[in-house]
Each structure stands twice: as structure tokens, then as C-alpha cells.
C-alpha atoms as a PDB file:
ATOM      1  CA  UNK A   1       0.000   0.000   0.000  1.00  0.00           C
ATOM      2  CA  UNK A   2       3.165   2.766   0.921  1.00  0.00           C
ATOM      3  CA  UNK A   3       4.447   1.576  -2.446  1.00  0.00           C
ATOM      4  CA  UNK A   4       0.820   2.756  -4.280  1.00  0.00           C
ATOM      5  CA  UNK A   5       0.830   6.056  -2.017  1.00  0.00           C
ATOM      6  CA  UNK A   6       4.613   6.866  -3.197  1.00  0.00           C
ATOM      7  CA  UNK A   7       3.490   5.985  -6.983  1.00  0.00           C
ATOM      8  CA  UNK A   8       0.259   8.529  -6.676  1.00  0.00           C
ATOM      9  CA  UNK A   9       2.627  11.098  -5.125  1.00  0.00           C
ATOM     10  CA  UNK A  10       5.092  11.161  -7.638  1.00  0.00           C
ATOM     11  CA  UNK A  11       2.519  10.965 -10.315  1.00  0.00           C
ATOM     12  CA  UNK A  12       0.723  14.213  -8.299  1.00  0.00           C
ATOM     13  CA  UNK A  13       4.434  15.989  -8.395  1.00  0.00           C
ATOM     14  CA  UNK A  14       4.890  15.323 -11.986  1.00  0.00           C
ATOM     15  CA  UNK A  15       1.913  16.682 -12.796  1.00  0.00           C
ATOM     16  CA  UNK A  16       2.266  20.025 -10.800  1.00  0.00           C
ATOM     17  CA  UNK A  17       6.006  20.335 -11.979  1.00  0.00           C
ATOM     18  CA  UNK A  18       4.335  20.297 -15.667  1.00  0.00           C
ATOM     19  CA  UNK A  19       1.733  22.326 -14.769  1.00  0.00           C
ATOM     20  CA  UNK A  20       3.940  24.748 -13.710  1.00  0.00           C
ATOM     21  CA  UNK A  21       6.285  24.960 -16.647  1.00  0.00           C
ATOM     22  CA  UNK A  22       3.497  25.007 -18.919  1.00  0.00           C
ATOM     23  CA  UNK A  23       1.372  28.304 -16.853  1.00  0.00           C
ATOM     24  CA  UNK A  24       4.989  29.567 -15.991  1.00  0.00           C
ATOM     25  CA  UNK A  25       3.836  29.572 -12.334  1.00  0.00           C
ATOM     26  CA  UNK A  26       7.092  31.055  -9.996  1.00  0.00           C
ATOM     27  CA  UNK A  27       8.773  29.073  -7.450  1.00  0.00           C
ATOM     28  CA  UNK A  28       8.676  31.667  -5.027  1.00  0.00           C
ATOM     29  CA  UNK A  29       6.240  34.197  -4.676  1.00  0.00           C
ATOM     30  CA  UNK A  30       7.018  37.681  -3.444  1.00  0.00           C
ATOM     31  CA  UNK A  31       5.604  38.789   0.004  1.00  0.00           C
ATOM     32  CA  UNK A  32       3.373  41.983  -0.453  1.00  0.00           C
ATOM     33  CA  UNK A  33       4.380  45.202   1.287  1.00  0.00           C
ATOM     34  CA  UNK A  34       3.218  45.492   4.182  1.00  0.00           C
ATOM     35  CA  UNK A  35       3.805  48.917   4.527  1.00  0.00           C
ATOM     36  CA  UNK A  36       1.116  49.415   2.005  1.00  0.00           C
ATOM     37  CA  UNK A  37      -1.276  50.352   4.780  1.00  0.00           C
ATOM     38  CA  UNK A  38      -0.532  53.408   6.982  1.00  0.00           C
ATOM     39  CA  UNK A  39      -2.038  54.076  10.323  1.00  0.00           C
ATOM     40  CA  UNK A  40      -3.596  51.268  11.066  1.00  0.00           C
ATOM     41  CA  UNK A  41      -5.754  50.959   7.790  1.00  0.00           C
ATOM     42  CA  UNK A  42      -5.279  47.540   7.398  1.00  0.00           C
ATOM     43  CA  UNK A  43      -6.727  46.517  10.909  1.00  0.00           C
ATOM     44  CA  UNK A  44      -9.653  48.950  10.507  1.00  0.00           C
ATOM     45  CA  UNK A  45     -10.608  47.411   6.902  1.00  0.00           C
ATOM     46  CA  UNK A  46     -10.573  43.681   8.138  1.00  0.00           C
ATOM     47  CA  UNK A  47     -12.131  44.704  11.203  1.00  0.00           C
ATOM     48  CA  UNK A  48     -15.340  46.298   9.658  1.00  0.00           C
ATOM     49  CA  UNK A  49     -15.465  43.552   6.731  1.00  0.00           C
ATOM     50  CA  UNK A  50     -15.421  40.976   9.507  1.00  0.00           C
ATOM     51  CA  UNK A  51     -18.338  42.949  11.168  1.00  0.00           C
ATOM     52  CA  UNK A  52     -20.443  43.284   7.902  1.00  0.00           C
ATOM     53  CA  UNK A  53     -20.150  39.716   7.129  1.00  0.00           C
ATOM     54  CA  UNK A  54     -21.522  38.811  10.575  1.00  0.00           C
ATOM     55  CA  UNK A  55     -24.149  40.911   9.681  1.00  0.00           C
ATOM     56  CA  UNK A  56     -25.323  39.536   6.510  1.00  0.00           C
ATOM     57  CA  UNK A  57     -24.538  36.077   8.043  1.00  0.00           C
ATOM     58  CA  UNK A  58     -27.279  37.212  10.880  1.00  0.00           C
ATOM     59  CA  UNK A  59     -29.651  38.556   8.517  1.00  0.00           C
ATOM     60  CA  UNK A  60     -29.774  35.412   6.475  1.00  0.00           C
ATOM     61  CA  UNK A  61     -30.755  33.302   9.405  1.00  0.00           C
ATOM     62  CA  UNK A  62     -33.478  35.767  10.214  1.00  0.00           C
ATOM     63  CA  UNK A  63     -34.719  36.051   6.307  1.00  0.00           C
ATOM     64  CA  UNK A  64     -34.666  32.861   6.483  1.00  0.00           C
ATOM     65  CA  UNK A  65     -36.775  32.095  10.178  1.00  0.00           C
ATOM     66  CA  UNK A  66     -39.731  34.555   8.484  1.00  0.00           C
ATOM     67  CA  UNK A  67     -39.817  32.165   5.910  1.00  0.00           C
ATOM     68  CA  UNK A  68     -40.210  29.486   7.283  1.00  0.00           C
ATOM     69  CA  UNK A  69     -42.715  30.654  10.228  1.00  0.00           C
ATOM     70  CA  UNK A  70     -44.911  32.139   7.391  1.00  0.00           C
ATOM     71  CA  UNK A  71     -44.769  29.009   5.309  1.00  0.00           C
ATOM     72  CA  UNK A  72     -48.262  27.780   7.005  1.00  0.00           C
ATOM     73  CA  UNK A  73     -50.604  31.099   7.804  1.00  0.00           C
ATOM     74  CA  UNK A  74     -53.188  29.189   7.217  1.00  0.00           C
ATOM     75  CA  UNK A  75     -53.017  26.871  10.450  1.00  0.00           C
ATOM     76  CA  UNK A  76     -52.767  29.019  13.398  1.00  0.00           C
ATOM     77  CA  UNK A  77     -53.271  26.694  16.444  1.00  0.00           C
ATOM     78  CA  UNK A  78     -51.517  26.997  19.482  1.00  0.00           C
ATOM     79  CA  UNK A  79     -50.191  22.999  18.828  1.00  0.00           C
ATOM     80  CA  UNK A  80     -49.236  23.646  15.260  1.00  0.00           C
ATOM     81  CA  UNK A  81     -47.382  27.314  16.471  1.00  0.00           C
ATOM     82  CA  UNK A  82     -45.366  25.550  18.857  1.00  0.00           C
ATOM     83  CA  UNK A  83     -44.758  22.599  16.890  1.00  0.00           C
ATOM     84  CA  UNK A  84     -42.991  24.829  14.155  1.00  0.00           C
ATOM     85  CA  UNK A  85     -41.590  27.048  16.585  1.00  0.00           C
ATOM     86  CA  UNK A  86     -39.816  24.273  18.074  1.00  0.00           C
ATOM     87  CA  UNK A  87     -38.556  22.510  14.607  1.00  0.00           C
ATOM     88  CA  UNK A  88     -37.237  26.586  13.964  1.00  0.00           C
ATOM     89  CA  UNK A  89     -34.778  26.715  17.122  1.00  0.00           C
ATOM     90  CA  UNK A  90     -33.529  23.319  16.280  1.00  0.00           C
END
């Protein structure tokens, strides 16, 4: 079994070495600057696209709970409201 691992993993490194020549892909790829962003920039950006993406993340789930909780209007028991309610927070 090694001997069919070290046969797919040569095969895998032939084909990336070939890939490589062919899409003249670098060895080594060069750091960007990260002097690029002054003051603090950097931080600031990641920080408010982390927050917005927690936001749409939240609204999704919440799009999502109206949905599903207005699926049925027609049934409005008590049994049937608590049934879905139940299956929602799941």
C-alpha cells in the first residue's frame, strides 16, 4: 500500500512540476508590502469587513426564520405554532 501512495505522489508531483512549466507559475512568490497600509488601515478594513459579514450572516438566518414561520398562515393553532416554533430553534 506505501508503495501505491509513493506511486500517486510522484505521479501528483509530476503533474504540478508540468503544470507549472506550462502556466509559468514562480517558485517563489514575493511577500506583499506590508507597509502598504498606513495608520492602522489595514486593521480597521478587516475589522469592519469581519463585522459586515456577521451581519449579513445574521440577517440570512433571520430572512430565512420569516420564511419558514410564514410558510403555514393558514393553520394558526396553538399545537401547530409551537410545533414549528420548536422545529425553527432546532
Amino acid at each position: 500500500m506505501k508503495y501505491l501512495d509513493r506511486q500517486q505522489s510522484k505521479i501528483d508531483r509530476d503533474r504540478w512540476e508540468t503544470y507549472k512549466q506550462l502556466e509559468l507559475v514562480p517558485n517563489e512568490i514575493a511577500r506583499p508590502d506590508r507597509l502598504s497600509f498606513k495608520f492602522g488601515i489595514d486593521r480597521v478594513w478587516r475589522t469592519l469587513l469581519g463585522l459586515l459579514m456577521d451581519e449579513l450572516v445574521t440577517e440570512e438566518k433571520v430572512d430565512y426564520l420569516d420564511r419558514c414561520w410564514n410558510a403555514n398562515d393558514k393553520d394558526r393553532s396553538p399545537s401547530k405554532t409551537l410545533k414549528r416554533f420548536l422545529t425553527l430553534i432546532r
